[in-house]
N, C-alpha and C. Protein backbone atom coordinates (compact mmCIF):
# COMPACT_ATOMS: atom_id res chain seq x y z
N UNK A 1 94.07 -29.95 4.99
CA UNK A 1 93.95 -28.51 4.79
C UNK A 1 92.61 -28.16 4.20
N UNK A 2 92.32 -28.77 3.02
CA UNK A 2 90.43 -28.94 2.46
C UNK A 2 89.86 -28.85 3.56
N UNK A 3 89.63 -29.48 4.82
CA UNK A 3 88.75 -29.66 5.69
C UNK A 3 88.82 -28.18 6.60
N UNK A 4 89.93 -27.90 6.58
CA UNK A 4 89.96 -26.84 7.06
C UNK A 4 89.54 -24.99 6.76
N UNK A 5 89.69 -25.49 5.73
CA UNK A 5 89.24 -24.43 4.35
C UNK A 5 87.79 -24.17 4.63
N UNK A 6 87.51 -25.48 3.98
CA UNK A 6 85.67 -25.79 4.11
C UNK A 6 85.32 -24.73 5.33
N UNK A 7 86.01 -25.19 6.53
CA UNK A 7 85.16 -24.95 8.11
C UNK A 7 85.24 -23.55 7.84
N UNK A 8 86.58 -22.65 7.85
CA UNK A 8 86.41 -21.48 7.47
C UNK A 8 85.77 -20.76 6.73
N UNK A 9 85.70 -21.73 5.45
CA UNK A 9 84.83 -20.78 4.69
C UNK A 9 82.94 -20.54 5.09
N UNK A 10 82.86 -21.44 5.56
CA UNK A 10 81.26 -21.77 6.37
C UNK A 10 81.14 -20.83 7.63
N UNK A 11 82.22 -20.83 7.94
CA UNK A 11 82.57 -20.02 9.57
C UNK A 11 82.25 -18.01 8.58
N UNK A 12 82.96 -17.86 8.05
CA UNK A 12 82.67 -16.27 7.37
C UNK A 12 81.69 -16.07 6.53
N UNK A 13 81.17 -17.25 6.20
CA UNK A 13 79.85 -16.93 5.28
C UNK A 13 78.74 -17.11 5.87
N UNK A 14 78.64 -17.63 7.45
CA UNK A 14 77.86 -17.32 8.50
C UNK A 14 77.45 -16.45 9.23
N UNK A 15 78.77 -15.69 9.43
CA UNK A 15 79.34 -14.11 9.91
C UNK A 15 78.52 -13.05 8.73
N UNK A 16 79.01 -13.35 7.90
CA UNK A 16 79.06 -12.10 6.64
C UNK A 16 77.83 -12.09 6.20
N UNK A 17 76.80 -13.50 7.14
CA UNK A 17 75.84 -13.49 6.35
C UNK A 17 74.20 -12.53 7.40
N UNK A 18 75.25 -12.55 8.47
CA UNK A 18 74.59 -12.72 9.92
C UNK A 18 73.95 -10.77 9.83
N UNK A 19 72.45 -10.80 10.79
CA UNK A 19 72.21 -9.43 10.69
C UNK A 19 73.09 -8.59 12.08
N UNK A 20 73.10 -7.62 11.71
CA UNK A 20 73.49 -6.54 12.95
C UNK A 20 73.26 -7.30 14.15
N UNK A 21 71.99 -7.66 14.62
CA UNK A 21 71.84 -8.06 15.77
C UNK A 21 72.31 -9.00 16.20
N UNK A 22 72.77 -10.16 15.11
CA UNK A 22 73.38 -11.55 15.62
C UNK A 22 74.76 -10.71 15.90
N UNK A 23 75.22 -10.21 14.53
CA UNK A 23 76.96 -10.05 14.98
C UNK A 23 76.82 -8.86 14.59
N UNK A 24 77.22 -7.86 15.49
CA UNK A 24 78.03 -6.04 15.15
C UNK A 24 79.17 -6.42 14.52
N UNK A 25 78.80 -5.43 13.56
CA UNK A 25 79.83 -4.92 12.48
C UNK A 25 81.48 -4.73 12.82
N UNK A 26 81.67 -4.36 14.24
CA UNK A 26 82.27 -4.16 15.01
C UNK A 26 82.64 -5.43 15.73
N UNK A 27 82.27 -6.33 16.26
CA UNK A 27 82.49 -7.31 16.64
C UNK A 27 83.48 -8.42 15.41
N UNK A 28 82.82 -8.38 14.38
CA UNK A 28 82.90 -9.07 13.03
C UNK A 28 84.60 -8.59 12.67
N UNK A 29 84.64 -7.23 12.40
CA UNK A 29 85.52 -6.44 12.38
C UNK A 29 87.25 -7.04 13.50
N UNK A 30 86.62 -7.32 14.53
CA UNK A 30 88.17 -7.63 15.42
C UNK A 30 87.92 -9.27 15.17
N UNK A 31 87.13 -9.80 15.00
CA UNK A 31 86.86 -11.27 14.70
C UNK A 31 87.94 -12.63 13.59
N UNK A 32 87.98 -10.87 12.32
CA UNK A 32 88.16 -11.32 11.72
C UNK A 32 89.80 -10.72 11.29
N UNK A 33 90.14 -9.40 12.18
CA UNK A 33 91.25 -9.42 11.36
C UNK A 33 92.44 -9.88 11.67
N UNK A 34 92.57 -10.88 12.50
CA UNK A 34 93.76 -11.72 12.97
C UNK A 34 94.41 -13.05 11.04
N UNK A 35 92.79 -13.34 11.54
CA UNK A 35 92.87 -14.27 10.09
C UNK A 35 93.31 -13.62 8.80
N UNK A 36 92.95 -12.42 8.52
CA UNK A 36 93.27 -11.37 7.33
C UNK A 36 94.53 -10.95 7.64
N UNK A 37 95.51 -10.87 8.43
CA UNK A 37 96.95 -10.62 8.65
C UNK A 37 97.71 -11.74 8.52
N UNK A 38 97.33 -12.62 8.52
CA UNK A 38 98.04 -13.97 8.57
C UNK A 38 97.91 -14.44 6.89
N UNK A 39 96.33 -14.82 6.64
CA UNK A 39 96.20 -14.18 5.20
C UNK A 39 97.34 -13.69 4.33
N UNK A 40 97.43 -12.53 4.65
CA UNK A 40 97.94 -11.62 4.19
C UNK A 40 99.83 -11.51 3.97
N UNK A 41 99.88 -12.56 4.78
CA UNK A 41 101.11 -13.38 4.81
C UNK A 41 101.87 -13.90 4.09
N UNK A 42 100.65 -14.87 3.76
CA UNK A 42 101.30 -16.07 2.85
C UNK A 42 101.23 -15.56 0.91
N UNK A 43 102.88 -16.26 0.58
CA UNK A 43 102.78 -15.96 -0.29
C UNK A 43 102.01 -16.44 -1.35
N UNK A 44 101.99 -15.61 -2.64
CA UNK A 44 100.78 -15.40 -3.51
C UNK A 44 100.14 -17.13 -3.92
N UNK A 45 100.95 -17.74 -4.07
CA UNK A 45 100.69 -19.03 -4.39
C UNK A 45 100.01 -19.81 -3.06
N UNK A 46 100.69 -19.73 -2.26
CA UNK A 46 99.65 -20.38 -0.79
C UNK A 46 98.38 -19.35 -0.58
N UNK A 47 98.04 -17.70 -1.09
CA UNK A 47 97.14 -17.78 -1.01
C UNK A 47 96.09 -17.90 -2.28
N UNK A 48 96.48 -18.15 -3.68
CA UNK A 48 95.42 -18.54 -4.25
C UNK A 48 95.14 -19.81 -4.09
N UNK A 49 96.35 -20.69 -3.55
CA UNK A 49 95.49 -22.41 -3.22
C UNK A 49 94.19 -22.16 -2.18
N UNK A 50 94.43 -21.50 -0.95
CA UNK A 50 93.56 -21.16 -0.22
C UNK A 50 92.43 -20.79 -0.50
N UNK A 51 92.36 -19.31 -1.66
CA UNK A 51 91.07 -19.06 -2.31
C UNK A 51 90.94 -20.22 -3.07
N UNK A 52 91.08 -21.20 -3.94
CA UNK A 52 91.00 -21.96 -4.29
C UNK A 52 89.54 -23.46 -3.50
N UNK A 53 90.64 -23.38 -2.56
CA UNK A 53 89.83 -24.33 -1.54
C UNK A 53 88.54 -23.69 -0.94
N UNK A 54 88.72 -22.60 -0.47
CA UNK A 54 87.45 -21.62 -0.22
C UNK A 54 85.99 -21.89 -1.49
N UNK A 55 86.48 -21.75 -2.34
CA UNK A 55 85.95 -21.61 -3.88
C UNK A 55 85.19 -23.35 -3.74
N UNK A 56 86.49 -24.65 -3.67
CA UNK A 56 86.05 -25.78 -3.95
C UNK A 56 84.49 -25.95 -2.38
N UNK A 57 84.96 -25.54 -1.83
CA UNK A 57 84.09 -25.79 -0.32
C UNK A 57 82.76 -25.13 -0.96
N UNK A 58 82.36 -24.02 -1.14
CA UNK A 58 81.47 -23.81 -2.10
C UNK A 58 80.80 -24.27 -3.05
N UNK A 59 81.26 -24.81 -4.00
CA UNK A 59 80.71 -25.74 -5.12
C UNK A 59 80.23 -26.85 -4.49
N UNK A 60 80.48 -27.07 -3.59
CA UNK A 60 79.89 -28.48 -2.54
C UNK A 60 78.15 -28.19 -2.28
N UNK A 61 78.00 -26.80 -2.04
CA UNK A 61 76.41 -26.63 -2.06
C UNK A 61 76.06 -26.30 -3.25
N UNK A 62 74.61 -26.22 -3.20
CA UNK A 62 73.97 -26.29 -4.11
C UNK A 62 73.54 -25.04 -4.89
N UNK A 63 73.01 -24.84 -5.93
CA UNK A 63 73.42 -23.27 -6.18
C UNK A 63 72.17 -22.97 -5.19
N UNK A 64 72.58 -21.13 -4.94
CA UNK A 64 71.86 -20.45 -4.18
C UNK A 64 72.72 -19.38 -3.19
N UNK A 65 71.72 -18.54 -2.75
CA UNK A 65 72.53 -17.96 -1.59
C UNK A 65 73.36 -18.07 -1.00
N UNK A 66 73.47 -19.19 -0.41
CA UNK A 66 74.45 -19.59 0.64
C UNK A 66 75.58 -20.55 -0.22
N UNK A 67 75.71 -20.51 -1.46
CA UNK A 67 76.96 -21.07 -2.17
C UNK A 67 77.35 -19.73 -2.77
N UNK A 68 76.51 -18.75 -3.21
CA UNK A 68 76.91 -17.51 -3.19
C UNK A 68 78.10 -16.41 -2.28
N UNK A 69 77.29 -16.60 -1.04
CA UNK A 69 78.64 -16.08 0.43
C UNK A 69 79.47 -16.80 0.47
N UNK A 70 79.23 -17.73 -0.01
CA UNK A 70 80.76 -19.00 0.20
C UNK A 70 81.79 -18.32 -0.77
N UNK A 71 80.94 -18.26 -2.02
CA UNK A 71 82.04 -18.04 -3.03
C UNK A 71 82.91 -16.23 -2.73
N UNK A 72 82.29 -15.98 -1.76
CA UNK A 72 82.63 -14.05 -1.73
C UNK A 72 83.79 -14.05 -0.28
N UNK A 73 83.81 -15.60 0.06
CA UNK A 73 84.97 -15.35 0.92
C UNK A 73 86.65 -15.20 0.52
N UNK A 74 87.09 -15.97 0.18
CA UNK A 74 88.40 -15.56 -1.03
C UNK A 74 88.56 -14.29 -0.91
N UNK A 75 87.22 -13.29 -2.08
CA UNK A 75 87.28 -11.92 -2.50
C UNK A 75 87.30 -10.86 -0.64
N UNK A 76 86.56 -11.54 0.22
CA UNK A 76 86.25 -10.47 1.12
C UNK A 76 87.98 -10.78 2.26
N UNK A 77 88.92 -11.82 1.93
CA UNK A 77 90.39 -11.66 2.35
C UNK A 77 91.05 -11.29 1.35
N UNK A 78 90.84 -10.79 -0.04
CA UNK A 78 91.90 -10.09 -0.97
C UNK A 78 92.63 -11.35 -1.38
N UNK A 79 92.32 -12.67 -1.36
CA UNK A 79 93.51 -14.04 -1.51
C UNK A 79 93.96 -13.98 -3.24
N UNK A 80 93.14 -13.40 -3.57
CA UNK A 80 93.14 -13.47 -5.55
C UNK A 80 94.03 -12.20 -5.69
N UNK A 81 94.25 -11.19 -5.02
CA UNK A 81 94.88 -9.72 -5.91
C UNK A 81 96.42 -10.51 -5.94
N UNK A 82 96.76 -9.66 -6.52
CA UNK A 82 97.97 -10.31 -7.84
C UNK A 82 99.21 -9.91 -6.17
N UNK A 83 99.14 -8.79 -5.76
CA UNK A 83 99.94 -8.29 -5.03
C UNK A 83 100.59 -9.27 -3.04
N UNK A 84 101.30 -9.06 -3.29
CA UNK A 84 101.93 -9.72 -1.66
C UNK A 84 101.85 -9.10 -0.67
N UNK A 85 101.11 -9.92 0.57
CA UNK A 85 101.30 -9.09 1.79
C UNK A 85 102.36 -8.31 2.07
C-alpha cells in the first residue's frame, strides 16, 4: 500500500505542480475527482493512514519544493478533516 501511496502522491504533486499549459485546470479537475470520491469514502482512520503515507512518501525527498507539493497532497483530498465522507 506504501508503494502505492508514494506513486500517488508523486502522480498529484506533478499535476498540482504542472502550468496551465501542461495540464488545464479543467482537465486536472475531472482527473482527479474519481480519486477524491473514493477518498472520501473511506473511513476516518483508513483515511488518515493514507494521509499519513502521502506525508511518509514526502519526507523521502529532500527538503524543498517538491517535498513541499508532496506534503499538500493529504490537505488538497481533505484526508485529515475530522469529518466522514
Amino acid at each position: 500500500m506504501s508503494i502505492l501511496a508514494e506513486a500517488m502522491a508523486h502522480l498529484v504533486a506533478a499535476v498540482d505542480t504542472s502550468t496551465d499549459e501542461q495540464a488545464s485546470p479543467d482537465a486536472v479537475s475531472r482527473w482527479f475527482e474519481y480519486p477524491a470520491y473514493l477518498f472520501d469514502r473511506l473511513d476516518m482512520e483508513d483515511r488518515h493512514r493514507l494521509a499519513s503515507l502521502f506525508r511518509e512518501a514526502a519526507m523521502k525527498e529532500p527538503e524543498g519544493p517538491w517535498r513541499n507539493a508532496l506534503l499538500e497532497v493529504p490537505n488538497g483530498f481533505g484526508l485529515d478533516d475530522d469529518d466522514e465522507g
